[in-house]
C-alpha atoms as a PDB file:
ATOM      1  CA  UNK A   1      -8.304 -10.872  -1.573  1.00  0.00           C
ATOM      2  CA  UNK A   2     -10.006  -8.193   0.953  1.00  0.00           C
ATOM      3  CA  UNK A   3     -12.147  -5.696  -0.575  1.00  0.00           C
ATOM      4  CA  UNK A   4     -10.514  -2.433  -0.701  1.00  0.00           C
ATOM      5  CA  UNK A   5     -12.152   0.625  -0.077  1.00  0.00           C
ATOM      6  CA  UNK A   6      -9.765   2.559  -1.517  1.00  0.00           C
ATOM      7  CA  UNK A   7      -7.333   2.086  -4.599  1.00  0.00           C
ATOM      8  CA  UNK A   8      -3.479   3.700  -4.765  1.00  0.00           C
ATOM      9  CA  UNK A   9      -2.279   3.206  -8.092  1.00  0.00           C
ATOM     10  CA  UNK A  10       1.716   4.242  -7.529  1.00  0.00           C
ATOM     11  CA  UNK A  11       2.883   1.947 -10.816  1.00  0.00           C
ATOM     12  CA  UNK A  12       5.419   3.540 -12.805  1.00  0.00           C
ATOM     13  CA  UNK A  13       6.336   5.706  -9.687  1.00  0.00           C
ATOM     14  CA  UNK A  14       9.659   5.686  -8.045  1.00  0.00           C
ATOM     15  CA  UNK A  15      10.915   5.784  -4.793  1.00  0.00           C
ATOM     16  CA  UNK A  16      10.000   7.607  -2.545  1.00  0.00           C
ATOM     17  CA  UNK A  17       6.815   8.440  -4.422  1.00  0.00           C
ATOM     18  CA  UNK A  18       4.864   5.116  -4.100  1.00  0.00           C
ATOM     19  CA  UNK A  19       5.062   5.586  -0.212  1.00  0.00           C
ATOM     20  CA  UNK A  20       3.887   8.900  -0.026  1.00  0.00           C
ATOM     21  CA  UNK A  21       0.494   8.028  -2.139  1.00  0.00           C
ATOM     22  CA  UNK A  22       0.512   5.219   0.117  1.00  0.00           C
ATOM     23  CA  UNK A  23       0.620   7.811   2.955  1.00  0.00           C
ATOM     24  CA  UNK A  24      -1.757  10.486   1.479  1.00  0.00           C
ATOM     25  CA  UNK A  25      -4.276   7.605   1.071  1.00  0.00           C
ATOM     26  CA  UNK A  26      -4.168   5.940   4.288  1.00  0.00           C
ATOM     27  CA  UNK A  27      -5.599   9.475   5.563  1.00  0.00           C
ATOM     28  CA  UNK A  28      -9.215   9.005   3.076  1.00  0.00           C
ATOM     29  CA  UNK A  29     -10.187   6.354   4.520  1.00  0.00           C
ATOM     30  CA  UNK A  30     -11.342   5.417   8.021  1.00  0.00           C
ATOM     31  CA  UNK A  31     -10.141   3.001  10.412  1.00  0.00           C
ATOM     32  CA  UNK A  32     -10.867  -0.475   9.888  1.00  0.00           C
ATOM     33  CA  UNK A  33     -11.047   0.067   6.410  1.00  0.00           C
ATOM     34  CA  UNK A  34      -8.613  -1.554   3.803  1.00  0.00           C
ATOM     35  CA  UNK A  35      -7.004  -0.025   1.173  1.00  0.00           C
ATOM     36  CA  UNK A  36      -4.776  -1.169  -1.997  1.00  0.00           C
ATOM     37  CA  UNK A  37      -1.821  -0.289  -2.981  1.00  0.00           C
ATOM     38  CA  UNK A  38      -0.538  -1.145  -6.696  1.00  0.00           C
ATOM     39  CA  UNK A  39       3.081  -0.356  -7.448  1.00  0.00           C
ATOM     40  CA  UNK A  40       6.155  -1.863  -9.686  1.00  0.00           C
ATOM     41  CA  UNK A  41       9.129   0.047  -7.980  1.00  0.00           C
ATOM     42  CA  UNK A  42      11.189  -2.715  -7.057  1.00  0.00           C
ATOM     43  CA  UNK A  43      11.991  -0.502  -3.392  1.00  0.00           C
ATOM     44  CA  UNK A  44       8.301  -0.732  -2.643  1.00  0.00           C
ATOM     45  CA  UNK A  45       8.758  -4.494  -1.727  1.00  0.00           C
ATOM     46  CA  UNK A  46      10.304  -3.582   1.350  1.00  0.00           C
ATOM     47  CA  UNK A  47       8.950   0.533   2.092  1.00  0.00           C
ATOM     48  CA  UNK A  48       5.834  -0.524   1.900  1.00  0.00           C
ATOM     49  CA  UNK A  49       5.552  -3.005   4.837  1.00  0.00           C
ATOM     50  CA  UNK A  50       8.481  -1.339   6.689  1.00  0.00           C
ATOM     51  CA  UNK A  51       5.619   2.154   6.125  1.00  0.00           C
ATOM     52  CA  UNK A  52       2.655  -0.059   7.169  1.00  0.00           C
ATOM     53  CA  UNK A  53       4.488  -0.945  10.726  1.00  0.00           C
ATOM     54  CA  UNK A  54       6.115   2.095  11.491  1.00  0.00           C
ATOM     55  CA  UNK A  55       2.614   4.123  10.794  1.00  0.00           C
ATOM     56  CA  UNK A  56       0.763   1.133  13.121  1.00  0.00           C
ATOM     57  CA  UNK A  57      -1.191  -0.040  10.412  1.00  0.00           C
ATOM     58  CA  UNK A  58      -1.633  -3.539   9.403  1.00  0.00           C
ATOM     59  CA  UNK A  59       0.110  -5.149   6.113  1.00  0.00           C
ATOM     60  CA  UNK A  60      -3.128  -7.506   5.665  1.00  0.00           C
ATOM     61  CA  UNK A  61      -1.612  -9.134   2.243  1.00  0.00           C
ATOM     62  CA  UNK A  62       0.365  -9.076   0.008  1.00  0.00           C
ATOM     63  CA  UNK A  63       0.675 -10.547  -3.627  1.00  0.00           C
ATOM     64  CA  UNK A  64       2.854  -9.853  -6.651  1.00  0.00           C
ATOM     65  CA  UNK A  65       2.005 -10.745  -9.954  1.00  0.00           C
ATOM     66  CA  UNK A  66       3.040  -9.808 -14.020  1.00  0.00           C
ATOM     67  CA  UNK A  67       5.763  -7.191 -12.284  1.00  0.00           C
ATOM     68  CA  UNK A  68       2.758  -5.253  -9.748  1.00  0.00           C
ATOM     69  CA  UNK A  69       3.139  -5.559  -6.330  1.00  0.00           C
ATOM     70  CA  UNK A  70      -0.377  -5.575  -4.462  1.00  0.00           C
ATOM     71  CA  UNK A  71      -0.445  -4.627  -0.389  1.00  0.00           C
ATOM     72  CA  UNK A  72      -3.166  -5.031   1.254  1.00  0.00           C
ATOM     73  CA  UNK A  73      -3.421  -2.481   4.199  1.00  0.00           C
ATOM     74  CA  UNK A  74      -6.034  -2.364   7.138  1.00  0.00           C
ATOM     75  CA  UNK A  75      -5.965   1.223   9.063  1.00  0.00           C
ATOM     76  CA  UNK A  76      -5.567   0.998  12.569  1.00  0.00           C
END
């Protein structure tokens, strides 16, 4: 798993709120950096990485585990 420098905890959030915290946190860290996201709404599985490209950052990893979706995202 990459080191994150930067955790988003969005579990228990729904739609659209996970990918706005993703959003908001993607803009504390700097470029290069990678930051985790944490969420269990079932929508995030696909927002998440569809966010990621669309915002030209990269979806590093991804993992999924005991209901909590983990992404992995490297800012561009």
């Amino acid at each position: 798993m990459p080191e994150a420098a930067k955790v988003v905890d969005a579990k228990g959030q729904s739609c659209p709120m996970p990918v706005l915290m993703t959003a908001k946190g993607i803009k504390e860290i700097q470029a290069g950096e990678i930051m985790l996201v944490e969420a269990t709404d079932n929508g995030a599985r696909s927002d998440i990485p569809a966010w990621a490209t669309q915002t030209g950052n990269e979806l590093v990893e991804s993992e999924e585990a005991d209901g909590v979706m983990k992404f992995y995202i490297r800012k561009k």
